[in-house]
PDB file of N, CA and C in Angstrom:
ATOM      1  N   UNK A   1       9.230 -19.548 -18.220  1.00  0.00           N
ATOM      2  CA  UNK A   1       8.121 -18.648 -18.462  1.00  0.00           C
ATOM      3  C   UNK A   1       8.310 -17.345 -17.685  1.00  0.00           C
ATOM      4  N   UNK A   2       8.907 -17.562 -16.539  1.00  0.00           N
ATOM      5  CA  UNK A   2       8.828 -16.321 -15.543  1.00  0.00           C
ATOM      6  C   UNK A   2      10.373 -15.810 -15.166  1.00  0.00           C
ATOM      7  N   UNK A   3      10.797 -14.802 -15.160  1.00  0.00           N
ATOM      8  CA  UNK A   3      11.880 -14.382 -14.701  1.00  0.00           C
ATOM      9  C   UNK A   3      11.943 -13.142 -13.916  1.00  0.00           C
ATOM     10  N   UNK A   4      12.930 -13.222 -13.112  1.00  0.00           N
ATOM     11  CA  UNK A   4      12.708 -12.620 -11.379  1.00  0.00           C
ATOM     12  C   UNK A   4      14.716 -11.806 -11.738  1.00  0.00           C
ATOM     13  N   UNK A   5      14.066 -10.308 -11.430  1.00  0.00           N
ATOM     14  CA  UNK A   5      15.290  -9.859 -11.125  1.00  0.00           C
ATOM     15  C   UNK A   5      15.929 -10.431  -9.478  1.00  0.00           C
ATOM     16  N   UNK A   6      17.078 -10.039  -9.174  1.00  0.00           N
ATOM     17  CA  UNK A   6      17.907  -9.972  -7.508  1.00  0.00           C
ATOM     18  C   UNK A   6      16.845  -9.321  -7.157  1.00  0.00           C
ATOM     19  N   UNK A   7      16.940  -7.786  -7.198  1.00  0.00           N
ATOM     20  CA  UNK A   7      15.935  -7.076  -6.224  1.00  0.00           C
ATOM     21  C   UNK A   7      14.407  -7.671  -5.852  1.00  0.00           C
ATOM     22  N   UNK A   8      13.789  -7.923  -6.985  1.00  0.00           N
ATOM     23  CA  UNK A   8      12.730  -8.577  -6.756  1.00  0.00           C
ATOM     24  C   UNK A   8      12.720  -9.913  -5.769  1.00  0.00           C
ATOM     25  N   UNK A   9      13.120 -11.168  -5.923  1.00  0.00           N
ATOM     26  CA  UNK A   9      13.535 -12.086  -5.229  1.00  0.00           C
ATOM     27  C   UNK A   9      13.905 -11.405  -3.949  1.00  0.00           C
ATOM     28  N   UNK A  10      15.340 -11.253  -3.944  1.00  0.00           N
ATOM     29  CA  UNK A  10      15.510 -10.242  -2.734  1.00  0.00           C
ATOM     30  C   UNK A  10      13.758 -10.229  -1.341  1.00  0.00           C
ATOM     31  N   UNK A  11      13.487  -8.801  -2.173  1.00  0.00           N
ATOM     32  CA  UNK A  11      12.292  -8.688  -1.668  1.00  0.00           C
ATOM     33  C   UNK A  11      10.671  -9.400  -1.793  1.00  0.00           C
ATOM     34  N   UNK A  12      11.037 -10.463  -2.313  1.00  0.00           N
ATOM     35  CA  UNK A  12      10.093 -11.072  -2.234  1.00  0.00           C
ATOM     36  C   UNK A  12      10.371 -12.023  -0.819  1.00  0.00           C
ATOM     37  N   UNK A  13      11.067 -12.764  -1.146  1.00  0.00           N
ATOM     38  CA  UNK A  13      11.685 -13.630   0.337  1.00  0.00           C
ATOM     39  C   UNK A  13      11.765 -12.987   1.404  1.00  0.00           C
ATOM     40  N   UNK A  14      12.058 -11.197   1.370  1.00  0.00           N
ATOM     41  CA  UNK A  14      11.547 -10.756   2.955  1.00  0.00           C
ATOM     42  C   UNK A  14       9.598 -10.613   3.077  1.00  0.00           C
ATOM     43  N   UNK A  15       9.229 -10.189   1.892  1.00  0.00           N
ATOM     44  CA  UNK A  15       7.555 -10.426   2.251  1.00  0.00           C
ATOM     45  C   UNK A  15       6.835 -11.575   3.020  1.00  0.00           C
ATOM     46  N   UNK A  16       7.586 -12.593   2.332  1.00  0.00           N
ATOM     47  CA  UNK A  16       7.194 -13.774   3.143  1.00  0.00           C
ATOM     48  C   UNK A  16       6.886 -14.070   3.963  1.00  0.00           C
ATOM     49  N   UNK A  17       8.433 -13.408   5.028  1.00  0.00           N
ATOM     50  CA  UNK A  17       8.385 -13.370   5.815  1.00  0.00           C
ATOM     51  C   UNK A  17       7.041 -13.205   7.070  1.00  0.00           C
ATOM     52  N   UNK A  18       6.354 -11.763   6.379  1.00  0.00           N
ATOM     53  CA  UNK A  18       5.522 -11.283   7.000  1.00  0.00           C
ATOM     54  C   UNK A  18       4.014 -11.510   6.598  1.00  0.00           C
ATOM     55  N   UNK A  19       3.803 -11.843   5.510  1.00  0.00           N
ATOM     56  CA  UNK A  19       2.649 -12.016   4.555  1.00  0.00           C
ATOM     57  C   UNK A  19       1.995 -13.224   4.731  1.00  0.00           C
ATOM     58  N   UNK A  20       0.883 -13.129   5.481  1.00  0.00           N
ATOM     59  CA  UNK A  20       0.005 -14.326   5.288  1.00  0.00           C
ATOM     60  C   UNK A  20      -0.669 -14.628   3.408  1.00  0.00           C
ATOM     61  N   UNK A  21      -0.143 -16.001   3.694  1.00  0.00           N
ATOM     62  CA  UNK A  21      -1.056 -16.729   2.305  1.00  0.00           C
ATOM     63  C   UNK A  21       0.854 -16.877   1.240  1.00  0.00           C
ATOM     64  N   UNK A  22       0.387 -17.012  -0.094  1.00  0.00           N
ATOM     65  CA  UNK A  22       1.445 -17.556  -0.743  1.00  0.00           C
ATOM     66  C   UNK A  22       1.537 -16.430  -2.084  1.00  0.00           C
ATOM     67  N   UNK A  23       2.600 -16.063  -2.499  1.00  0.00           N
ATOM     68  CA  UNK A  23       3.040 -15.326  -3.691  1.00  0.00           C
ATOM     69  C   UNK A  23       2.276 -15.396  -4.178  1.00  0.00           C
ATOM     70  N   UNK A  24       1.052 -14.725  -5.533  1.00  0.00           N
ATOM     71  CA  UNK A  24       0.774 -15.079  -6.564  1.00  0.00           C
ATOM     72  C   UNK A  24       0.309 -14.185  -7.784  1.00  0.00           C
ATOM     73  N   UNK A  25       0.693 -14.403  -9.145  1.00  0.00           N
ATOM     74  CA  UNK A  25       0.553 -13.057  -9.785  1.00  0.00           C
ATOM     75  C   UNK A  25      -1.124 -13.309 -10.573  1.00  0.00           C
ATOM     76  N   UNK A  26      -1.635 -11.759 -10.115  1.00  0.00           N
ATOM     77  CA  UNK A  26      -3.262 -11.539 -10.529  1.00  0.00           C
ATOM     78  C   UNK A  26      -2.687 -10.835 -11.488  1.00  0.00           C
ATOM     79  N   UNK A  27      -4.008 -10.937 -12.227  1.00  0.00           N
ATOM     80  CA  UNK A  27      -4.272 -10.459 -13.237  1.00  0.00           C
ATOM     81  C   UNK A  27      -5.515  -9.461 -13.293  1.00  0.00           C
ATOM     82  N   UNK A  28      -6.087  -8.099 -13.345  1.00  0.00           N
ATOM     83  CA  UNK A  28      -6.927  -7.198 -13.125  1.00  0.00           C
ATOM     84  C   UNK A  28      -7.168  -6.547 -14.648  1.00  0.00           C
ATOM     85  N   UNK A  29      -8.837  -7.164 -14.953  1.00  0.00           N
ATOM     86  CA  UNK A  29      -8.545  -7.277 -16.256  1.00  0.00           C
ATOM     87  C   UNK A  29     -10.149  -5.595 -16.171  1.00  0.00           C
ATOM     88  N   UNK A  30     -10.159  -4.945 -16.875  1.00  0.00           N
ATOM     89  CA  UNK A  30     -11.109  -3.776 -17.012  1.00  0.00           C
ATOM     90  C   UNK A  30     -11.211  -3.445 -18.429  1.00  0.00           C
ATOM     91  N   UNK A  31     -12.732  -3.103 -18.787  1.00  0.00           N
ATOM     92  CA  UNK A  31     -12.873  -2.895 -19.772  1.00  0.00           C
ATOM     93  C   UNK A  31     -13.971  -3.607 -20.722  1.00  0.00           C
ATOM     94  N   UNK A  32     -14.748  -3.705 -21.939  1.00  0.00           N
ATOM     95  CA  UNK A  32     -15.513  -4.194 -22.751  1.00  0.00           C
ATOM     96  C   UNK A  32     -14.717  -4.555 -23.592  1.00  0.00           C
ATOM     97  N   UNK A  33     -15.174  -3.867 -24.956  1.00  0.00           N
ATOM     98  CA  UNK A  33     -14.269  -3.345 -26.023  1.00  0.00           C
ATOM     99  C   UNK A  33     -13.084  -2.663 -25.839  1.00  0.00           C
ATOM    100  N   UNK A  34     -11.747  -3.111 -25.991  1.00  0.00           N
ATOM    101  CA  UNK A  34     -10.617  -2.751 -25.565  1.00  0.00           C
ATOM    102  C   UNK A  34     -10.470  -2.416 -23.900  1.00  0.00           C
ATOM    103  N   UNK A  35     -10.118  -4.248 -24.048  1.00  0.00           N
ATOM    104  CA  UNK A  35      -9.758  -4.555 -22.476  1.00  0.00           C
ATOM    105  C   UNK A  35      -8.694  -4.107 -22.231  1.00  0.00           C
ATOM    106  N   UNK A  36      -7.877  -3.901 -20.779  1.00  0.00           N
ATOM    107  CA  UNK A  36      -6.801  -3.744 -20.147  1.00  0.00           C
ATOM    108  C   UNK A  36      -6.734  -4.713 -19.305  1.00  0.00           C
ATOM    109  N   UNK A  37      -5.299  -5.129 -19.094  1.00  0.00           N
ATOM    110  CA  UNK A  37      -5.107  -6.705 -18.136  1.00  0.00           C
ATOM    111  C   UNK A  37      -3.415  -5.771 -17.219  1.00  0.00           C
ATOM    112  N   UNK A  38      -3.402  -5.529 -15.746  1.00  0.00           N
ATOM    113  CA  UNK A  38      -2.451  -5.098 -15.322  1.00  0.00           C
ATOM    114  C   UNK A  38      -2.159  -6.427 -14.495  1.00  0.00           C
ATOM    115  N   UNK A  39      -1.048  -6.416 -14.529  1.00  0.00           N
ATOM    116  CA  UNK A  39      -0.468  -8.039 -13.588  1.00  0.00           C
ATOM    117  C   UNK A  39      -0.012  -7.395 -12.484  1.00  0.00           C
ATOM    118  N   UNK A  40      -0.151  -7.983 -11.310  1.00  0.00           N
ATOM    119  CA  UNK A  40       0.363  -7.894  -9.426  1.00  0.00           C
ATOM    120  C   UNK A  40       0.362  -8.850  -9.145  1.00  0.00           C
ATOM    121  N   UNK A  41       1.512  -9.243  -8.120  1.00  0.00           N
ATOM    122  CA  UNK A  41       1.294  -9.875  -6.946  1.00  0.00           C
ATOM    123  C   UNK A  41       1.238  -9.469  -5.892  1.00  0.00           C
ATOM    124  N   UNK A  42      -0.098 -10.472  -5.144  1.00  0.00           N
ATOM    125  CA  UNK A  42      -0.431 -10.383  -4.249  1.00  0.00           C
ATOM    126  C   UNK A  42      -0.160 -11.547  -3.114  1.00  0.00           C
ATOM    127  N   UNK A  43      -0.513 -11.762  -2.196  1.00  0.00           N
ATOM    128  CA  UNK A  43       0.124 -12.822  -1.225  1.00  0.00           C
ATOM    129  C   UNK A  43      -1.555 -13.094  -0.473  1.00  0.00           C
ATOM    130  N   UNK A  44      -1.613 -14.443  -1.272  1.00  0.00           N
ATOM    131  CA  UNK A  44      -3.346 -15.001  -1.053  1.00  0.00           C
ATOM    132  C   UNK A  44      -3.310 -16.473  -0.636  1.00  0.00           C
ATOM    133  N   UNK A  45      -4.255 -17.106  -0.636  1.00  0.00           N
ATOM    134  CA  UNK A  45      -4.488 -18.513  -0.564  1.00  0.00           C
ATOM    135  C   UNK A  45      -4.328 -19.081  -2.014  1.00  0.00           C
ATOM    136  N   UNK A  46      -3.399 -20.355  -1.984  1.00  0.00           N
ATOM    137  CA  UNK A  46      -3.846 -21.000  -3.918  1.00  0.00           C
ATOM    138  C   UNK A  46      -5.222 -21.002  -4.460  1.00  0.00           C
ATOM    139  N   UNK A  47      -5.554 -20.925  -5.802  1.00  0.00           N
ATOM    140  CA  UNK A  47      -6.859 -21.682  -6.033  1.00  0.00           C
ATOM    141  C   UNK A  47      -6.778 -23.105  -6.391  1.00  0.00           C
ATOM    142  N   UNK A  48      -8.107 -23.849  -6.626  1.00  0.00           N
ATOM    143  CA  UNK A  48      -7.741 -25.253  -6.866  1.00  0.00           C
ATOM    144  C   UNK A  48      -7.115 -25.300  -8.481  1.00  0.00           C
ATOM    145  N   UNK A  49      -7.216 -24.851  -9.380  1.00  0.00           N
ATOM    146  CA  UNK A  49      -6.655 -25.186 -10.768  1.00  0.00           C
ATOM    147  C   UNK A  49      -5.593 -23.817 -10.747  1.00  0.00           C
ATOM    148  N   UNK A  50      -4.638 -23.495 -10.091  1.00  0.00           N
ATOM    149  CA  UNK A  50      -3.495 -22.718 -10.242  1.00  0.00           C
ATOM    150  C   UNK A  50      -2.299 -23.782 -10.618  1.00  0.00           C
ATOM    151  N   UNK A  51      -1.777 -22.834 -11.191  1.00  0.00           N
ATOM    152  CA  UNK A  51      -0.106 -23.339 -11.528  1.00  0.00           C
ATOM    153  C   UNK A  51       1.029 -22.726 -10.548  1.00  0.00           C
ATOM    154  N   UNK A  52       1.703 -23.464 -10.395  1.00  0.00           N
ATOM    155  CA  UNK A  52       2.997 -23.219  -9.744  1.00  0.00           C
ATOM    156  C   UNK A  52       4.397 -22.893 -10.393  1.00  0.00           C
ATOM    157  N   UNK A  53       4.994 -21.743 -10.186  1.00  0.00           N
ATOM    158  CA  UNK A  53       6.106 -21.644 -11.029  1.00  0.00           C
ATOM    159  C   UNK A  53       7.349 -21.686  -9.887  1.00  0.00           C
ATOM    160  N   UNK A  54       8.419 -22.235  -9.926  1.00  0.00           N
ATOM    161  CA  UNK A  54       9.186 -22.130  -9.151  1.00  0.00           C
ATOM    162  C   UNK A  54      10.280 -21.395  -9.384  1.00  0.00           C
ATOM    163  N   UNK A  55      11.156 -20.221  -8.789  1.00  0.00           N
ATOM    164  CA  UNK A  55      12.179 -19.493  -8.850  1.00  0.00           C
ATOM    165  C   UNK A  55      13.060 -19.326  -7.644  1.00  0.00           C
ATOM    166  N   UNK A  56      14.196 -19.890  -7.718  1.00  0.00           N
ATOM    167  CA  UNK A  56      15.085 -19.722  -6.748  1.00  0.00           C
ATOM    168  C   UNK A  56      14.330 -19.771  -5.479  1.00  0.00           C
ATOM    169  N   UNK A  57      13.832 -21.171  -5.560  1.00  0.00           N
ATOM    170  CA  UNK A  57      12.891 -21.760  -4.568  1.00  0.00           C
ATOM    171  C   UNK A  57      11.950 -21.198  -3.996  1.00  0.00           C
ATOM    172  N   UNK A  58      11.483 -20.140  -4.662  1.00  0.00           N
ATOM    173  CA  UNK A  58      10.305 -19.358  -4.207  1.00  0.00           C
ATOM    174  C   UNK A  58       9.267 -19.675  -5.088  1.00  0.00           C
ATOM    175  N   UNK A  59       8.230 -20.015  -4.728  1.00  0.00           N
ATOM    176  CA  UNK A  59       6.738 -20.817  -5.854  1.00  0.00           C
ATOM    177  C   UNK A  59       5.807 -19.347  -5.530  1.00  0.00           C
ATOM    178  N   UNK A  60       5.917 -19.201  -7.122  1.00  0.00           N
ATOM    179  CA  UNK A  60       4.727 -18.359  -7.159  1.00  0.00           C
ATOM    180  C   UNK A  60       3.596 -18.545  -8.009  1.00  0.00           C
ATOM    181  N   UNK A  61       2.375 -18.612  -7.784  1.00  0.00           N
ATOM    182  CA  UNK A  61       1.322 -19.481  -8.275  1.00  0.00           C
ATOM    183  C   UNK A  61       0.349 -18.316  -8.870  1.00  0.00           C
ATOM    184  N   UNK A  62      -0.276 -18.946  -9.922  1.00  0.00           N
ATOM    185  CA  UNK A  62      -0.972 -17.854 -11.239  1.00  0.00           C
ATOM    186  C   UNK A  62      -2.623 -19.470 -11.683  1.00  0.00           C
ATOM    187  N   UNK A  63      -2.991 -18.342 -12.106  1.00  0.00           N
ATOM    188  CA  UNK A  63      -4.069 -19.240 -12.621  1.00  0.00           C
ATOM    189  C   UNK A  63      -4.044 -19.211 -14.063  1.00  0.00           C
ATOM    190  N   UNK A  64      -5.131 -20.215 -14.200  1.00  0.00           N
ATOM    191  CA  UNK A  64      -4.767 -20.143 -16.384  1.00  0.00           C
ATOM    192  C   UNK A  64      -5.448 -18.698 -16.803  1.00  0.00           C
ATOM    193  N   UNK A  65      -6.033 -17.744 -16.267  1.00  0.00           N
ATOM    194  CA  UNK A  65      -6.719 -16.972 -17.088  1.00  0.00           C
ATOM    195  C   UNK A  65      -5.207 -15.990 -16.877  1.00  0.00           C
ATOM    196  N   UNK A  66      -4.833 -15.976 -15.871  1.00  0.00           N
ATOM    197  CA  UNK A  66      -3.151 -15.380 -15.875  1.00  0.00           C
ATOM    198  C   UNK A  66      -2.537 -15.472 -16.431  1.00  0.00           C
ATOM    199  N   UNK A  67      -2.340 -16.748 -16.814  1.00  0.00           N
ATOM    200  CA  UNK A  67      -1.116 -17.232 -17.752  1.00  0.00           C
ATOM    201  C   UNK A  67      -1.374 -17.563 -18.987  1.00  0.00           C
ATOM    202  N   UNK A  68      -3.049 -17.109 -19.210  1.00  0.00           N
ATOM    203  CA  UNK A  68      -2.996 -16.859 -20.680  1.00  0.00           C
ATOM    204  C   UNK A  68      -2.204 -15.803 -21.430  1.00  0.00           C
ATOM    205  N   UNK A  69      -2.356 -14.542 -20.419  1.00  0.00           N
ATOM    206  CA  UNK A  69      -2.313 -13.094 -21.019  1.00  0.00           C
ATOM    207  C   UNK A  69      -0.471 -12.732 -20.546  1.00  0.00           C
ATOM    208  N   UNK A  70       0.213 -13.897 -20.151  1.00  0.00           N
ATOM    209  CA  UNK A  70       1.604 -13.310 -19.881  1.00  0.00           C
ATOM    210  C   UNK A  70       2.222 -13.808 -21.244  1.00  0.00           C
ATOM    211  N   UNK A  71       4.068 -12.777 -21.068  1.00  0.00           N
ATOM    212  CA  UNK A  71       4.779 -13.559 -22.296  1.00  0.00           C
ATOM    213  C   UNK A  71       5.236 -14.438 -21.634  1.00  0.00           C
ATOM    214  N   UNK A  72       5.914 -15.060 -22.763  1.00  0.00           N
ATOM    215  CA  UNK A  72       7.081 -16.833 -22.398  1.00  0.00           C
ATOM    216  C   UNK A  72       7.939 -15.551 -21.981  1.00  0.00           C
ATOM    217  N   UNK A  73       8.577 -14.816 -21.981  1.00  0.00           N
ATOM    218  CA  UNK A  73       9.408 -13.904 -21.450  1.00  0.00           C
ATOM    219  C   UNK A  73       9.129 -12.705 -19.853  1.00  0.00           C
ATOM    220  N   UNK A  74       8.272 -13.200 -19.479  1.00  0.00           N
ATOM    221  CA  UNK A  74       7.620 -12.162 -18.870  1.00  0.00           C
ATOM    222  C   UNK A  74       9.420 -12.031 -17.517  1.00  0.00           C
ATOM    223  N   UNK A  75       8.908 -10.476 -17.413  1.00  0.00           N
ATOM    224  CA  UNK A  75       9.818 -10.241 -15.806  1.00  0.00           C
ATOM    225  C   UNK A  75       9.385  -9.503 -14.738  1.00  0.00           C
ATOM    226  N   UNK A  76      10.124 -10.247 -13.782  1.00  0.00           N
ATOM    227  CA  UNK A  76       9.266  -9.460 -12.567  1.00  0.00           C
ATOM    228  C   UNK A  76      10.301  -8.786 -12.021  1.00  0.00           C
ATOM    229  N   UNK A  77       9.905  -7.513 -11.634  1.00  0.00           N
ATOM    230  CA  UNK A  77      10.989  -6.727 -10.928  1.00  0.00           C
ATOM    231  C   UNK A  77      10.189  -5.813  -9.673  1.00  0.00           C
ATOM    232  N   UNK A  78      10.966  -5.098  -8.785  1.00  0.00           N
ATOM    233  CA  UNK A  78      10.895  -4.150  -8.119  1.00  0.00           C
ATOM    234  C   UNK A  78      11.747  -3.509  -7.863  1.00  0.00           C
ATOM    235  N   UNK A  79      10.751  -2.182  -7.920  1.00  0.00           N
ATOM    236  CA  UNK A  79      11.395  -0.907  -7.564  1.00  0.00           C
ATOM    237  C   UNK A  79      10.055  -0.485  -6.041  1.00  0.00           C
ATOM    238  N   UNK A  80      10.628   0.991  -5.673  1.00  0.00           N
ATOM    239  CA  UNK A  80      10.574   1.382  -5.071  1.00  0.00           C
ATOM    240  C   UNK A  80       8.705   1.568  -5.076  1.00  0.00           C
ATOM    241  N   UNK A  81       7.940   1.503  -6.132  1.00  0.00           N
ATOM    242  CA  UNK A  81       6.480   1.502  -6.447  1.00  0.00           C
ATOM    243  C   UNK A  81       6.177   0.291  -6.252  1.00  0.00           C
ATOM    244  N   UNK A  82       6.816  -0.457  -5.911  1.00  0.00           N
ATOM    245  CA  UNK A  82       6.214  -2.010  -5.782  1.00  0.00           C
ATOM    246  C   UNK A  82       6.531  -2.905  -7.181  1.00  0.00           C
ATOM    247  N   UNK A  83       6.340  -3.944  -6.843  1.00  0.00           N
ATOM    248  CA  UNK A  83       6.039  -5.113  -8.446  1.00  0.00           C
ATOM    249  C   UNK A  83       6.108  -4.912  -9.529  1.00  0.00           C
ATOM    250  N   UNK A  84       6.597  -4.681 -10.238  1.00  0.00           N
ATOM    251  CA  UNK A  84       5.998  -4.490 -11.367  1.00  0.00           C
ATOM    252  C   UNK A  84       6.434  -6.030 -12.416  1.00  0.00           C
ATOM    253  N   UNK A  85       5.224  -6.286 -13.066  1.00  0.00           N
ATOM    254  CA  UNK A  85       4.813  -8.087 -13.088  1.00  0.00           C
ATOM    255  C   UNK A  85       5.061  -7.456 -15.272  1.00  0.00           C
ATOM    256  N   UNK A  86       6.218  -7.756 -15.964  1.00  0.00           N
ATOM    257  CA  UNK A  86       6.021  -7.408 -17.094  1.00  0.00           C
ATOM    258  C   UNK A  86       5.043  -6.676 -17.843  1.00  0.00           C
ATOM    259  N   UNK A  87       4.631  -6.854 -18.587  1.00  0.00           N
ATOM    260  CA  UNK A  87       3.913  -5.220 -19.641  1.00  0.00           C
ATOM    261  C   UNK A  87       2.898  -5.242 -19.201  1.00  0.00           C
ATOM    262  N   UNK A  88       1.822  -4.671 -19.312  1.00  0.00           N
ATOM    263  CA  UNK A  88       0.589  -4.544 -18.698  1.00  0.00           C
ATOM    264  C   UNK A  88       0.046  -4.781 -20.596  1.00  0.00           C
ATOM    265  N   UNK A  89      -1.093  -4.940 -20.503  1.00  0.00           N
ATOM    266  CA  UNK A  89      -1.765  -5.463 -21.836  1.00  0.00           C
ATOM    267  C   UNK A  89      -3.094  -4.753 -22.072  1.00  0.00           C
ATOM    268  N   UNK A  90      -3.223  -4.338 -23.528  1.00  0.00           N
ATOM    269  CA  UNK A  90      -4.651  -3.764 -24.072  1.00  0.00           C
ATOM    270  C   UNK A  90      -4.613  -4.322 -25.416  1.00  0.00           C
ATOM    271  N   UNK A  91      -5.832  -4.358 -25.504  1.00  0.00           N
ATOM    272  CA  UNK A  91      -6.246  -4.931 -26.620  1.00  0.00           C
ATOM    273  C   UNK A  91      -7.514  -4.266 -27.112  1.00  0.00           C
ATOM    274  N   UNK A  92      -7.848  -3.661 -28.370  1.00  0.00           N
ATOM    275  CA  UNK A  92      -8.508  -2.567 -28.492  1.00  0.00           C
ATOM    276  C   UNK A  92      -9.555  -3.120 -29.590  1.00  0.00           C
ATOM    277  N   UNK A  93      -9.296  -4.612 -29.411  1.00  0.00           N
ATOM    278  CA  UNK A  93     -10.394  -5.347 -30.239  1.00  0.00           C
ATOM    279  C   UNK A  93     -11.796  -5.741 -29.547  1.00  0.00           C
ATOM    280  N   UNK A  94     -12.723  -5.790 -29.991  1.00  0.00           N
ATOM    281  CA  UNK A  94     -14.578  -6.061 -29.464  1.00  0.00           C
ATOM    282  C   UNK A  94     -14.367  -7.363 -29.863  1.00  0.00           C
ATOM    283  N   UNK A  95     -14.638  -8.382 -29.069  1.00  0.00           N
ATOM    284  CA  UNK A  95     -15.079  -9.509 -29.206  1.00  0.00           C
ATOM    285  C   UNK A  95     -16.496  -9.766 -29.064  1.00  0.00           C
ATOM    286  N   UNK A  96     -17.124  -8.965 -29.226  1.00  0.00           N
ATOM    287  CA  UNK A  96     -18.819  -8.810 -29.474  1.00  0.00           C
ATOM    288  C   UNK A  96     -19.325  -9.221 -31.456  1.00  0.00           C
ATOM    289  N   UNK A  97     -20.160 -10.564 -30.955  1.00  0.00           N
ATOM    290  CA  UNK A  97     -20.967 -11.220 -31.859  1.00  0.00           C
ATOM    291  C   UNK A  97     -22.397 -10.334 -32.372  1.00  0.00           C
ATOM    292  N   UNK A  98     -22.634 -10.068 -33.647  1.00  0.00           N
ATOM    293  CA  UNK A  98     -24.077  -9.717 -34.124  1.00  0.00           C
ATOM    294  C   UNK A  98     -24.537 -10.684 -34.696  1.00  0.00           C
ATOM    295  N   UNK A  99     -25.843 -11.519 -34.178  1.00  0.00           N
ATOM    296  CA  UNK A  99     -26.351 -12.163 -35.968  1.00  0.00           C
ATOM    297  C   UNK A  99     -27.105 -11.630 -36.681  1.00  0.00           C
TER     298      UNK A  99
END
């Protein structure tokens, strides 16, 4: 499901180092009608219904409303801006009911 460039890994395993709490990719969702969902990780406590993904022995943990909105392809990389957690997502549909 998840794939991790060198650099990323790399620098993820030195965060560790220093980062209280454990890897995990959020999801920051804004919006009504045509939501936006940007993915980060951040370095938090698990929740109780998170998933665990493991990469070159580094576990990084997501929740289901996370891992609804990722691809089976997703990648994680870094550059010099930080993280960047595959595509960021909009959806420009209203899920608003009339009867």
């Amino acid at each position: 499901m998840l794939k991790m460039t060198e650099t990323a890994i790399n620098k993820l395993k030195e965060l560790a180092v220093y980062k209280d709490g454990i890897p995990r990719i959020d999801a920051e969702a804004a919006g009504g009608c045509g939501m936006s969902i940007k993915f980060m990780i951040v370095f938090d406590e698990p929740r109780r219904n998170d998933l665990c993904v493991e990469i070159d022995g580094i576990q990084i943990w997501l929740d289901r409303f996370t891992k609804r909105y990722l691809d089976e392809d997703t990648e994680i990389d870094y550059q010099e801006e930080g993280f960047l957690v595959g595509d960021s997502f909009f959806s420009s549909s209203c899920a608003i009911e009339i009867d």
